[in-house]
C-alpha atoms as a PDB file:
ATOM      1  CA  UNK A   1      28.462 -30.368 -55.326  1.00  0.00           C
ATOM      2  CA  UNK A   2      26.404 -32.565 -52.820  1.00  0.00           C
ATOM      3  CA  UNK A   3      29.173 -31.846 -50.543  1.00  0.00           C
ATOM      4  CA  UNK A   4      28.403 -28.256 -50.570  1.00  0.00           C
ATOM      5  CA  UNK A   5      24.602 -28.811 -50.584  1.00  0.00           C
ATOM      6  CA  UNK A   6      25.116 -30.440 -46.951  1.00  0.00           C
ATOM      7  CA  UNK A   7      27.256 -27.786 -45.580  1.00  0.00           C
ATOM      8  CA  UNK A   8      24.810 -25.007 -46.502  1.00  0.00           C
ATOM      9  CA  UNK A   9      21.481 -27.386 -44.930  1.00  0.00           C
ATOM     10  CA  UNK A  10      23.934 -27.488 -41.735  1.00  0.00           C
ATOM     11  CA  UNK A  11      24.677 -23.874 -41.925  1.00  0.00           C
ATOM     12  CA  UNK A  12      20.985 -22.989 -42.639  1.00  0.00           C
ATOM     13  CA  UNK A  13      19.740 -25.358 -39.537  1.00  0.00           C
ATOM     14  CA  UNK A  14      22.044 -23.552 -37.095  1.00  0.00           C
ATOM     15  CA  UNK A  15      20.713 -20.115 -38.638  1.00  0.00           C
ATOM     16  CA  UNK A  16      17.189 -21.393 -37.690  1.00  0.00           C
ATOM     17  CA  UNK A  17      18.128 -22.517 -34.189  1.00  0.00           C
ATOM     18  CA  UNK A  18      19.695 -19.438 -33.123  1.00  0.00           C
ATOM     19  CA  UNK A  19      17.220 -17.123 -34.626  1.00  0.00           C
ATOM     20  CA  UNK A  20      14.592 -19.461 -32.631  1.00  0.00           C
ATOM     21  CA  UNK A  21      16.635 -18.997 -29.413  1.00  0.00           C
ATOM     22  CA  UNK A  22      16.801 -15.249 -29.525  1.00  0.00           C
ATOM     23  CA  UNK A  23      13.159 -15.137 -30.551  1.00  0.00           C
ATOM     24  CA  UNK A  24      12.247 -16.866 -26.937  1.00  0.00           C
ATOM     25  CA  UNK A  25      15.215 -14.381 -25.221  1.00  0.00           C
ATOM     26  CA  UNK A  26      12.902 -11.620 -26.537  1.00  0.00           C
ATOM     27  CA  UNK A  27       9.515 -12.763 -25.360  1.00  0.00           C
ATOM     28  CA  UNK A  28      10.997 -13.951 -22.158  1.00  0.00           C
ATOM     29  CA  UNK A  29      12.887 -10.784 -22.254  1.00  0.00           C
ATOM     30  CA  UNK A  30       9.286  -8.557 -22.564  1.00  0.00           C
ATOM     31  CA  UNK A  31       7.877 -11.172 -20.694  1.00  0.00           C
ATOM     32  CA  UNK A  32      10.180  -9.598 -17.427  1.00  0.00           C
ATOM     33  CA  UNK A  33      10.004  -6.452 -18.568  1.00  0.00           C
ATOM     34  CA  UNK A  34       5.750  -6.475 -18.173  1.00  0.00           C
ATOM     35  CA  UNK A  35       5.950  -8.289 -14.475  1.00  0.00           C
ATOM     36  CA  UNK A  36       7.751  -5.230 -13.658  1.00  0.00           C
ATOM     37  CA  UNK A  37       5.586  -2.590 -15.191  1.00  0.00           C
ATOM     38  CA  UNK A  38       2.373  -3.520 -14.711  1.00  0.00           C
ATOM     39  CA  UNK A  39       1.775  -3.561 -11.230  1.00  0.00           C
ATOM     40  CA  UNK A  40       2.885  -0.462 -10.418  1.00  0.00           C
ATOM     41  CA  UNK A  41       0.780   0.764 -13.559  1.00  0.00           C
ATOM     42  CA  UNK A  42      -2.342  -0.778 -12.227  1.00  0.00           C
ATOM     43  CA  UNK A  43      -2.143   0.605  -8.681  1.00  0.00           C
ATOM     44  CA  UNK A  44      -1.986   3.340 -10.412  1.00  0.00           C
ATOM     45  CA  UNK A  45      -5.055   3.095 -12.245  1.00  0.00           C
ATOM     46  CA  UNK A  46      -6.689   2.432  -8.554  1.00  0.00           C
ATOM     47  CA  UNK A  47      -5.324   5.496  -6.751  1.00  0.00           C
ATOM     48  CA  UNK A  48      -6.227   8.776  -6.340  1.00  0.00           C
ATOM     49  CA  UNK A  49      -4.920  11.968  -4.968  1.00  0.00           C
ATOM     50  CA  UNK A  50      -6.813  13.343  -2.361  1.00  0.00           C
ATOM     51  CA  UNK A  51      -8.342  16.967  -1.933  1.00  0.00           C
ATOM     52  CA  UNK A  52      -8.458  17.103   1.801  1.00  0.00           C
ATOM     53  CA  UNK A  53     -12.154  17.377   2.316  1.00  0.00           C
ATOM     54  CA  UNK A  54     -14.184  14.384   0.480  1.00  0.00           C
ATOM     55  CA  UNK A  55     -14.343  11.710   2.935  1.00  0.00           C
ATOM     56  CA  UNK A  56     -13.783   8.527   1.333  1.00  0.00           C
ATOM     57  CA  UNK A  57     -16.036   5.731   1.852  1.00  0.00           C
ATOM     58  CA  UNK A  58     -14.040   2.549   3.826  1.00  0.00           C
ATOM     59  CA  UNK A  59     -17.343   0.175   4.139  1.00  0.00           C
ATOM     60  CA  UNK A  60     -19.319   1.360   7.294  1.00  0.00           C
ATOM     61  CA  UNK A  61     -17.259   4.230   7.934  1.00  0.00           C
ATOM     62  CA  UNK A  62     -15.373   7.027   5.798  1.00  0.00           C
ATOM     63  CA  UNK A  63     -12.054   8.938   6.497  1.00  0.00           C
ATOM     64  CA  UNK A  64     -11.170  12.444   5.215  1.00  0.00           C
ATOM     65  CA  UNK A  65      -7.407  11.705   4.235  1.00  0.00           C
ATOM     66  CA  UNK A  66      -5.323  14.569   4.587  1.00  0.00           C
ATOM     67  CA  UNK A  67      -4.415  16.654   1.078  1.00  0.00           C
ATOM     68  CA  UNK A  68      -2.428  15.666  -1.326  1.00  0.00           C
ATOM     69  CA  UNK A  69      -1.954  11.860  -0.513  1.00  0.00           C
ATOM     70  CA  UNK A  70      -2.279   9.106  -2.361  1.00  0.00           C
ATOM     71  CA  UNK A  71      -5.241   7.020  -1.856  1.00  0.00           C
ATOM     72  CA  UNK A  72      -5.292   3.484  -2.930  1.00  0.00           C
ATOM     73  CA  UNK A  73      -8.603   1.500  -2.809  1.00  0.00           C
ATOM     74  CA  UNK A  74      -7.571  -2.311  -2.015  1.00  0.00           C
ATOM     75  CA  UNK A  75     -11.577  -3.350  -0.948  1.00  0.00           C
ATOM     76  CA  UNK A  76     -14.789  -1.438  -0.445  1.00  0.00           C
ATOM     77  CA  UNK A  77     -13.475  -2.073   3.143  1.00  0.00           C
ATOM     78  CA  UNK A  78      -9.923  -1.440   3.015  1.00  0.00           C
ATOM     79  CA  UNK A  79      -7.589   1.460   1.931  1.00  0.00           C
ATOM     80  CA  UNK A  80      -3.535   2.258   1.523  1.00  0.00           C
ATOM     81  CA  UNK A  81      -3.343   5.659   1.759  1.00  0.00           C
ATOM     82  CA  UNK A  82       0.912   7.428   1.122  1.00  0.00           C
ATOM     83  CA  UNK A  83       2.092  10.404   2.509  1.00  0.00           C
ATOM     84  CA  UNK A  84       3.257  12.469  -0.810  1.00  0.00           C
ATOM     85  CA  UNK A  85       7.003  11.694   0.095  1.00  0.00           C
ATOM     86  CA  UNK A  86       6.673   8.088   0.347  1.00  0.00           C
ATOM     87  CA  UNK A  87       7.706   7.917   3.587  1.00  0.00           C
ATOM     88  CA  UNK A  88       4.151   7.470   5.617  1.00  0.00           C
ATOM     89  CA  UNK A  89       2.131   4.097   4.289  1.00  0.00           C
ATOM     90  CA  UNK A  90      -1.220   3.564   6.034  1.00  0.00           C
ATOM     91  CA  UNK A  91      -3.530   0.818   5.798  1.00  0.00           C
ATOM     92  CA  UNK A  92      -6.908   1.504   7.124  1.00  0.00           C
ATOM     93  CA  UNK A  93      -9.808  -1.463   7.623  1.00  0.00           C
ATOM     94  CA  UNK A  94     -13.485  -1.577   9.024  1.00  0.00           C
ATOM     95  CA  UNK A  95     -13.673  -4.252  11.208  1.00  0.00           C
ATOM     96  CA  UNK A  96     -16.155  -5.656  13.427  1.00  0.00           C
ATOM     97  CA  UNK A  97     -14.113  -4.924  16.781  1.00  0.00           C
ATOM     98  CA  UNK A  98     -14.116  -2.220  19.184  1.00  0.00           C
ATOM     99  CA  UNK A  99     -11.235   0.199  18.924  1.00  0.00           C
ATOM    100  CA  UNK A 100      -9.507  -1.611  21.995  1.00  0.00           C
ATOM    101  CA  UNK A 101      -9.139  -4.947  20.425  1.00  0.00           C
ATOM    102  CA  UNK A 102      -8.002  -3.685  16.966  1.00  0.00           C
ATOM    103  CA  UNK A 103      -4.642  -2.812  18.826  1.00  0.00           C
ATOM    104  CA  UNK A 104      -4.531  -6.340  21.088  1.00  0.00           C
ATOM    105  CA  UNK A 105      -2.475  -8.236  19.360  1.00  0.00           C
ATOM    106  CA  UNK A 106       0.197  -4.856  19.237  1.00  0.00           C
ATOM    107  CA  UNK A 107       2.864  -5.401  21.192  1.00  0.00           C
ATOM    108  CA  UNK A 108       3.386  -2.235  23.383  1.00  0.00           C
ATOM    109  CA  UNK A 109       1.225  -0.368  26.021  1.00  0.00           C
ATOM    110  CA  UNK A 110      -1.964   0.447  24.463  1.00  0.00           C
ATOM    111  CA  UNK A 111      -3.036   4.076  24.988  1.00  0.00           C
ATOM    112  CA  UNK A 112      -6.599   5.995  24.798  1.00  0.00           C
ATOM    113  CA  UNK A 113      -7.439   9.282  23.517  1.00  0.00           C
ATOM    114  CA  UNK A 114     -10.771  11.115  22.535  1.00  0.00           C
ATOM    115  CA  UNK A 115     -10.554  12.753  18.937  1.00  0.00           C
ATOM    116  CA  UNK A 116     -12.020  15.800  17.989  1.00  0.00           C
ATOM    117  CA  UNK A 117     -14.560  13.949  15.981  1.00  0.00           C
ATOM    118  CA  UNK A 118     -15.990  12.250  19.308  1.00  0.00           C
ATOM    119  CA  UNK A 119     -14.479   9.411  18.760  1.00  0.00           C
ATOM    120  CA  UNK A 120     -11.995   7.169  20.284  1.00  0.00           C
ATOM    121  CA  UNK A 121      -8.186   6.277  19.109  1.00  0.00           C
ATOM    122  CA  UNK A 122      -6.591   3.584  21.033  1.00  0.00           C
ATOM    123  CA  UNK A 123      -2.997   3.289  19.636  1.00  0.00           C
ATOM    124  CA  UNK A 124       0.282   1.412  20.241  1.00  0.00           C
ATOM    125  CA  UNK A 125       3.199   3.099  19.141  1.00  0.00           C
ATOM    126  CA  UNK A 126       5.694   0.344  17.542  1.00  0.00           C
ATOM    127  CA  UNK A 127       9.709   0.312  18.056  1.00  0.00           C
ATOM    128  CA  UNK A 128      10.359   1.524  13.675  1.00  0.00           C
ATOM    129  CA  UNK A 129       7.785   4.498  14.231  1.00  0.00           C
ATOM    130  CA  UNK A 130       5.267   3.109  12.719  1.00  0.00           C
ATOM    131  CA  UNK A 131       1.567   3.124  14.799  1.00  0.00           C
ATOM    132  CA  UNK A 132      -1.454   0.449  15.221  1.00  0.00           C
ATOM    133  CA  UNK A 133      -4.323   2.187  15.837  1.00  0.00           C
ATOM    134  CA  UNK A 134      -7.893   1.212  16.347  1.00  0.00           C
ATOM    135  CA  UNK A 135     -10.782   4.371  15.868  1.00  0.00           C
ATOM    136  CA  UNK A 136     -14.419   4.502  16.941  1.00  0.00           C
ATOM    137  CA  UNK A 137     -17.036   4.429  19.689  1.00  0.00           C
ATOM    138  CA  UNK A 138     -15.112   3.394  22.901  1.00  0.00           C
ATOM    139  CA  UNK A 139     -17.080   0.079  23.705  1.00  0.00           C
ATOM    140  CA  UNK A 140     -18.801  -0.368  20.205  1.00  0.00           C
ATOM    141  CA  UNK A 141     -18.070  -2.306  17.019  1.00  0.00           C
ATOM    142  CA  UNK A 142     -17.488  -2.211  14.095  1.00  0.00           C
ATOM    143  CA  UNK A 143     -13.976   0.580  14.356  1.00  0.00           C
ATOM    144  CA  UNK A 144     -11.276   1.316  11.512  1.00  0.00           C
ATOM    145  CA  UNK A 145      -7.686  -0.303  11.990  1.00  0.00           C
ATOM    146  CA  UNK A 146      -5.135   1.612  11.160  1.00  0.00           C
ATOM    147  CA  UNK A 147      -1.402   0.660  10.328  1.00  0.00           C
ATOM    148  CA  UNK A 148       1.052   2.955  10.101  1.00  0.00           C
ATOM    149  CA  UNK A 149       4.552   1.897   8.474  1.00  0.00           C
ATOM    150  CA  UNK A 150       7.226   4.875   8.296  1.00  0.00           C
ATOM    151  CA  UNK A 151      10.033   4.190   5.851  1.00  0.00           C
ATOM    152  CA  UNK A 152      12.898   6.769   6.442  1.00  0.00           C
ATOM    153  CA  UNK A 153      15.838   7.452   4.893  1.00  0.00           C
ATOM    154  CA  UNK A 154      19.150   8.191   6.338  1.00  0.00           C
ATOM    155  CA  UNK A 155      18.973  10.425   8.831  1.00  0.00           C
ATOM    156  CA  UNK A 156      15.227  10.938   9.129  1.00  0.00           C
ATOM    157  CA  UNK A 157      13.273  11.025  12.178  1.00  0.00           C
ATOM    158  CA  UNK A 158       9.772   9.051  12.720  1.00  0.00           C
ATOM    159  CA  UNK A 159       8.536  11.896  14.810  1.00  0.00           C
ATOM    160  CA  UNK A 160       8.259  14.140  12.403  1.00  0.00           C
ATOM    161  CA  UNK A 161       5.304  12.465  11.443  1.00  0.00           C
ATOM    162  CA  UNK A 162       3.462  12.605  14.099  1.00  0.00           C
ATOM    163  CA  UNK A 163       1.314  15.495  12.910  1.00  0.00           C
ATOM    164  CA  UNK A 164       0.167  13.548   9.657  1.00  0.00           C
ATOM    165  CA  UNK A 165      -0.455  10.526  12.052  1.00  0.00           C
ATOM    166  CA  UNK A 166      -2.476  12.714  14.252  1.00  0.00           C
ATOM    167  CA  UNK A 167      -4.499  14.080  11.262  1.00  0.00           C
ATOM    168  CA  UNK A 168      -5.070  10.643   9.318  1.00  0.00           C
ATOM    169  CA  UNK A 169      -6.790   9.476  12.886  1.00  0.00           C
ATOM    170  CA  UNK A 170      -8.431  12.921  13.361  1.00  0.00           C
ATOM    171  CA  UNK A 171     -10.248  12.390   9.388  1.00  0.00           C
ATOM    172  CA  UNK A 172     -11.615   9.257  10.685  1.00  0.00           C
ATOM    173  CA  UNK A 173     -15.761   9.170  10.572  1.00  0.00           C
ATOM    174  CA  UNK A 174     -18.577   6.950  11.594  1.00  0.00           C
END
């Protein structure tokens, strides 16, 4: 009898030390599981769709982002903005720089051109299509940065965004 009263402490022991090991596999388990949902659910929680036609604020300036895209707020200075595709990513900052020098450390000629809105884009275009713009009053601080990535998949073609490019400088306000 004590025989069988150590085999079944043994047994019960190695009962308790695997249901303690897949106890910790499940918390590390939702433990993984939560690094991988919840930052995607919180920039979601940040973001907003836009309507085309409420600028939105971006610290001393404001830019009207073009309908439909995504709009993420990352400071009271500082946006992401998406194309609704995925494709376009933007990042748009204030800084205290004049348009020229927002682009100076771009590597690729550096060109000019007067928006609609009266002010100034001086952009470099980059070899992945992507753009590194600086917007505002020619010889004046403080201008908006702007960083244009463009992800493509197979097949695609950066130039077709040109247009949205164009249009996300274009909303730019002071």
């Amino acid at each position: 009898m004590i025989g069988d009263a150590r085999t079944d402490s043994a047994a019960r022991r190695w009962e308790l030390a695997l249901a303690c090991a897949a106890g910790v596999l499940v918390v590390v388990g939702i433990a993984v599981a939560a690094l991988a949902a919840v930052p995607p659910s919180i920039a979601n929680l940040t973001s907003d769709v836009s309507d085309g036609t409420a600028p939105t604020e971006l610290g001393s300036a404001a830019v009207i982002v073009p309908a439909d895209w995504v709009i993420t707020r990352d400071a009271d200075d500082a946006i992401t903005v998406q194309t609704p595709d995925g494709a376009l990513r933007a990042s748009l900052e204030t800084i205290d720089e004049k348009p020229a020098d927002a682009v100076a450390d771009a590597a690729g000629a550096a060109r000019s051109e007067l928006l609609a809105s009266g002010l100034t884009a001086v952009h470099v275009d980059l070899d992945d299509g992507g753009v590194v713009a600086g917007v505002g009053e020619p010889d004046a601080a403080p201008s908006v940065r702007v960083v244009v990535e463009v992800r493509l998949g197979e097949g695609g073609e950066a130039a077709a965004y040109r247009t949205a490019i164009g249009d996300l400088l274009e909303g730019v306000r002071r």
